[in-house]
C-alpha atoms as a PDB file:
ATOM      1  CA  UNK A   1       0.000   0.000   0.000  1.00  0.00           C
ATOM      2  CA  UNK A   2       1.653   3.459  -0.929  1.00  0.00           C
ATOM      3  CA  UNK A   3       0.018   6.523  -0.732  1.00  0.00           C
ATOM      4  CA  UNK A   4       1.636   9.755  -1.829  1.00  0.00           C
ATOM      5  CA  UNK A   5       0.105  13.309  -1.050  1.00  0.00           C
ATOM      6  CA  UNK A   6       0.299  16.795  -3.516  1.00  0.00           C
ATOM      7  CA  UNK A   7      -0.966  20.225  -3.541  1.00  0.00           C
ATOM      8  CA  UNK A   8       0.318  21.394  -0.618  1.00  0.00           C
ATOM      9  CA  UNK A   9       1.471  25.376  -0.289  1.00  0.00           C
ATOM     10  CA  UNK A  10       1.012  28.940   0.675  1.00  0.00           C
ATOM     11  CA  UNK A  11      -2.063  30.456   0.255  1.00  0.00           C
ATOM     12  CA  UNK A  12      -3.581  33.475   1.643  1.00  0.00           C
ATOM     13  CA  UNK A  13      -6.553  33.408   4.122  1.00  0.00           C
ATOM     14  CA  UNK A  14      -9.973  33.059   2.140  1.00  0.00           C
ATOM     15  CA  UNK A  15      -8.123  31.257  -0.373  1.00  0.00           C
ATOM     16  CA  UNK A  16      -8.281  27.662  -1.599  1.00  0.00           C
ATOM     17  CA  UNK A  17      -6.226  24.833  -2.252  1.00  0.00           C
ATOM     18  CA  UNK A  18      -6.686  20.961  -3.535  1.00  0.00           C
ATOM     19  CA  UNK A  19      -4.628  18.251  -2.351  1.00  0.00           C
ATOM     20  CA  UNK A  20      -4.146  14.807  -3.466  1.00  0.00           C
ATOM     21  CA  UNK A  21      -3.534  11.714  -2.554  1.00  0.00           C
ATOM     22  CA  UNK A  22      -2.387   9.153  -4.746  1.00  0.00           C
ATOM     23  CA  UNK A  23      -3.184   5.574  -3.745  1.00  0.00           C
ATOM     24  CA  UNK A  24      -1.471   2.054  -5.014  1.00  0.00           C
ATOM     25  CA  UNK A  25      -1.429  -0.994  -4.193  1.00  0.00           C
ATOM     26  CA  UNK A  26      -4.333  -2.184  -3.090  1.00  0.00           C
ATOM     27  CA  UNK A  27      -7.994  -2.876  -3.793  1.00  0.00           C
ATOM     28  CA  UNK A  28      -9.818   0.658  -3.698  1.00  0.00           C
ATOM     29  CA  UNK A  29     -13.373  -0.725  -2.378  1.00  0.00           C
ATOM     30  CA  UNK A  30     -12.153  -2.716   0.338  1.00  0.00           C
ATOM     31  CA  UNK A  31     -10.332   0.271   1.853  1.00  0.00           C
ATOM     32  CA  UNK A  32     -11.063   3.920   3.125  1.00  0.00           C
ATOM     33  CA  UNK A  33      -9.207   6.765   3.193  1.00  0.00           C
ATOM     34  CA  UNK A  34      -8.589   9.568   5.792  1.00  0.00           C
ATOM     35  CA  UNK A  35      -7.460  12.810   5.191  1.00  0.00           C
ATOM     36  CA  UNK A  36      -5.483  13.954   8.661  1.00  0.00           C
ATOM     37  CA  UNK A  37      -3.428  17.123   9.652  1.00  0.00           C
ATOM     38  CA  UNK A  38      -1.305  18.521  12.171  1.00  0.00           C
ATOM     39  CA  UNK A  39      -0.700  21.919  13.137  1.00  0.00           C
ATOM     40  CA  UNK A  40       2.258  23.549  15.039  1.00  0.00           C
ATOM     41  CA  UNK A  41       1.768  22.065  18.846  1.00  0.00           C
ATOM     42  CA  UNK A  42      -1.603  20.387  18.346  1.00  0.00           C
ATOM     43  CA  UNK A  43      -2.349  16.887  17.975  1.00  0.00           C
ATOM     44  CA  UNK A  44      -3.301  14.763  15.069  1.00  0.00           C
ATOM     45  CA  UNK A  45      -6.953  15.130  14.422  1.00  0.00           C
ATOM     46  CA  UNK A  46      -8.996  13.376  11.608  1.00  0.00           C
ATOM     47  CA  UNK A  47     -10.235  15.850   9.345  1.00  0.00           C
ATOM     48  CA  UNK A  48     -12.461  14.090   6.259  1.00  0.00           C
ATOM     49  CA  UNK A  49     -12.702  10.331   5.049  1.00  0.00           C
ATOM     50  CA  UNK A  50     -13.895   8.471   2.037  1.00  0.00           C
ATOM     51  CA  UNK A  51     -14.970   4.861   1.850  1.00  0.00           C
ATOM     52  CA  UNK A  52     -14.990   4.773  -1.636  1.00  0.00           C
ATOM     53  CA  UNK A  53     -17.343   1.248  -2.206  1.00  0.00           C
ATOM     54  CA  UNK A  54     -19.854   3.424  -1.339  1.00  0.00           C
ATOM     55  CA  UNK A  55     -19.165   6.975  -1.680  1.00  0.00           C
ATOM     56  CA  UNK A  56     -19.898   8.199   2.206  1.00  0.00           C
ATOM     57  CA  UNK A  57     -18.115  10.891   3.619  1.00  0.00           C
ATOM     58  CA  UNK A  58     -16.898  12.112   7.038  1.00  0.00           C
ATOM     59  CA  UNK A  59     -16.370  15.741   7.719  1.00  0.00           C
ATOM     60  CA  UNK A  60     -14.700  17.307  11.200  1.00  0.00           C
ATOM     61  CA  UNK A  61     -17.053  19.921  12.930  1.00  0.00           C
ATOM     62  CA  UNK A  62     -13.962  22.624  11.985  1.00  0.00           C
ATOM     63  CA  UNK A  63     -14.028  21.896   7.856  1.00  0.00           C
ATOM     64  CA  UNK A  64     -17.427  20.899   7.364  1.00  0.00           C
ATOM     65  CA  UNK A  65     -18.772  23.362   4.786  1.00  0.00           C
ATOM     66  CA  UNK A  66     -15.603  24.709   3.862  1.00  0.00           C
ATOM     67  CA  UNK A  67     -13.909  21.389   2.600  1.00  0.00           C
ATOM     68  CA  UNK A  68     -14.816  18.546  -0.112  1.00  0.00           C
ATOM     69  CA  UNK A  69     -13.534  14.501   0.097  1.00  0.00           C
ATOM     70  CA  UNK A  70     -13.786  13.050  -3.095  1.00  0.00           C
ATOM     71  CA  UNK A  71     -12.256  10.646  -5.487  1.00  0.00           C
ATOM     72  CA  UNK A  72     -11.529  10.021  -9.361  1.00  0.00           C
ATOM     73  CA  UNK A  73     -13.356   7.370 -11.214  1.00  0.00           C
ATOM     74  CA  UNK A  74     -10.659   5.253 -10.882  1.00  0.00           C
ATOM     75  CA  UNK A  75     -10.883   5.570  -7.450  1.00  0.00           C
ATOM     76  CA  UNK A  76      -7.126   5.662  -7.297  1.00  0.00           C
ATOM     77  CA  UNK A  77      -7.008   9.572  -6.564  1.00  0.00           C
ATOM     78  CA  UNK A  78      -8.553  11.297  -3.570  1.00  0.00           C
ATOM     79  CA  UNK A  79      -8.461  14.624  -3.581  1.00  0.00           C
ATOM     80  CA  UNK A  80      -9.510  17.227  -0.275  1.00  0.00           C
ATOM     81  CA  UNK A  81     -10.689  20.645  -1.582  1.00  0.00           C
ATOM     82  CA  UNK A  82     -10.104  23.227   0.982  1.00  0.00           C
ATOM     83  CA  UNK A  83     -11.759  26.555   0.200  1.00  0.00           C
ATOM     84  CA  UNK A  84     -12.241  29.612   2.627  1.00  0.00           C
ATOM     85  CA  UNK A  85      -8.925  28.999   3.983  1.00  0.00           C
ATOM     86  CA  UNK A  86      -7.787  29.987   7.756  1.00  0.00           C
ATOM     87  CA  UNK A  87      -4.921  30.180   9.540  1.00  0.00           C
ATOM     88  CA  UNK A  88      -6.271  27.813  11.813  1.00  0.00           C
ATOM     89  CA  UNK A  89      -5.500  25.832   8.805  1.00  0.00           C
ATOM     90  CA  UNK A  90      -1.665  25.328   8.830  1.00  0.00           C
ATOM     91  CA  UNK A  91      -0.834  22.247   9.019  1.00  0.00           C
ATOM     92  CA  UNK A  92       1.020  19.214   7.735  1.00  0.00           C
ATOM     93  CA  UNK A  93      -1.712  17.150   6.237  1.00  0.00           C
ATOM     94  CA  UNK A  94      -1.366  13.732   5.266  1.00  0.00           C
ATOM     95  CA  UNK A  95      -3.678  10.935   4.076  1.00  0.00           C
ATOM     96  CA  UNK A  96      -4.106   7.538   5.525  1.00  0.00           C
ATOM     97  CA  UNK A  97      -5.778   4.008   4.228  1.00  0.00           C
ATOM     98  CA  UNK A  98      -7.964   1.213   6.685  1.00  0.00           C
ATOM     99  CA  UNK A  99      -7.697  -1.738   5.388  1.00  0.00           C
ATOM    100  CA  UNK A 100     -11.747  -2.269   5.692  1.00  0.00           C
ATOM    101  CA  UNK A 101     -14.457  -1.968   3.484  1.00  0.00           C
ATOM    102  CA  UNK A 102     -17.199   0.338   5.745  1.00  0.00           C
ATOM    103  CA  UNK A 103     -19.056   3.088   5.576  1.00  0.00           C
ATOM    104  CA  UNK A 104     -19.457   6.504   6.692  1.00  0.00           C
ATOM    105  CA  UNK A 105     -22.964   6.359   7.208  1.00  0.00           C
ATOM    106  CA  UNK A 106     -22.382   5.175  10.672  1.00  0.00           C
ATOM    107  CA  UNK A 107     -18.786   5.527  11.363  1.00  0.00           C
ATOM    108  CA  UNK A 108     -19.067   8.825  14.033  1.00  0.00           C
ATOM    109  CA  UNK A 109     -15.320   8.443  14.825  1.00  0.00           C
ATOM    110  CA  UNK A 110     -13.223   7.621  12.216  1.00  0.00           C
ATOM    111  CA  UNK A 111      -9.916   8.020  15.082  1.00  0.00           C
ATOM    112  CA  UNK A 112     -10.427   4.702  16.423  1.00  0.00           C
ATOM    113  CA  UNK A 113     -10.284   2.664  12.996  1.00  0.00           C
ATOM    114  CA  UNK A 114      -6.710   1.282  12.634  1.00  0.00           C
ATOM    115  CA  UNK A 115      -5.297   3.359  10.086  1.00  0.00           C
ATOM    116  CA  UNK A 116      -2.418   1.338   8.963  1.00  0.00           C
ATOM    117  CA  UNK A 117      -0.680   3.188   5.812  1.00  0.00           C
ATOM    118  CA  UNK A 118       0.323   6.934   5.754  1.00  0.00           C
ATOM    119  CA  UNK A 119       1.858   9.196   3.293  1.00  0.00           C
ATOM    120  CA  UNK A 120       4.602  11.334   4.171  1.00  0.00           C
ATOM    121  CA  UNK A 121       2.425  14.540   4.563  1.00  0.00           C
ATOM    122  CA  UNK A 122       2.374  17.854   2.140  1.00  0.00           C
ATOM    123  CA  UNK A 123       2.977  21.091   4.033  1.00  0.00           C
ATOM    124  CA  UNK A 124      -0.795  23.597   3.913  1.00  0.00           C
ATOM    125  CA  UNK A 125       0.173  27.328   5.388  1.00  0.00           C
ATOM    126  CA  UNK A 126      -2.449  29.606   5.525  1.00  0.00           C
ATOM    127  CA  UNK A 127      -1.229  33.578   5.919  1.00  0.00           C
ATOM    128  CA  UNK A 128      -3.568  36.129   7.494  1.00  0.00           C
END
């Protein structure tokens, strides 16, 4: 399993960016895919997932509205597009794969699954 993130950078507050994830190496319905960051000092936190058998989505309380999970048709890509940018936003985010074919629909926290692969993280400043 490999999974390789883009699309990180510098972008003003109010502004938006898209990051991807690039998945191999596995079978794309029988996993799901978190996007996670973490800012200067703070913890990981869970931000947005994708099971992508059946399309459902998790969104944090702090993105919901303002960010977008979703993946090609290949199902291969899995893009996170971040719009109304804050500074609150900086962060190293990375994305991560569970090896288990679930859904979102009743998945409240996605934390506790075993997330097993990680990428090495793209770099997401926001400037005020």
């Amino acid at each position: 399993v490999q999974l390789v993130e883009s699309g990180g950078g510098l972008v003003q507050a109010g502004g938006s960016l898209r990051l991807s994830c690039q998945t191999s190496g596995f079978t794309s319905d029988d996993y799901a895919i978190g996007w996670f960051r973490q800012g200067p000092g703070k913890e990981r936190e869970v931000i947005s997932c994708i099971a992508p058998n059946d399309g459902s989505t998790y969104y944090a309380v702090s993105v919901k509205g303002r960010f977008t999970i979703s993946t090609n048709s290949a199902k291969k890509m899995v893009y996170l597009q971040m719009n109304s940018l804050k500074p609150e936003d900086t962060a190293v985010y990375y994305c991560a794969a569970v090896n288990h074919r679930l859904t979102f629909h009743l998945i409240t926290t996605p934390d506790e699954l075993p997330w097993t692969s990680w990428g090495q993280g793209t770099q997401v400043t926001v400037s005020s």
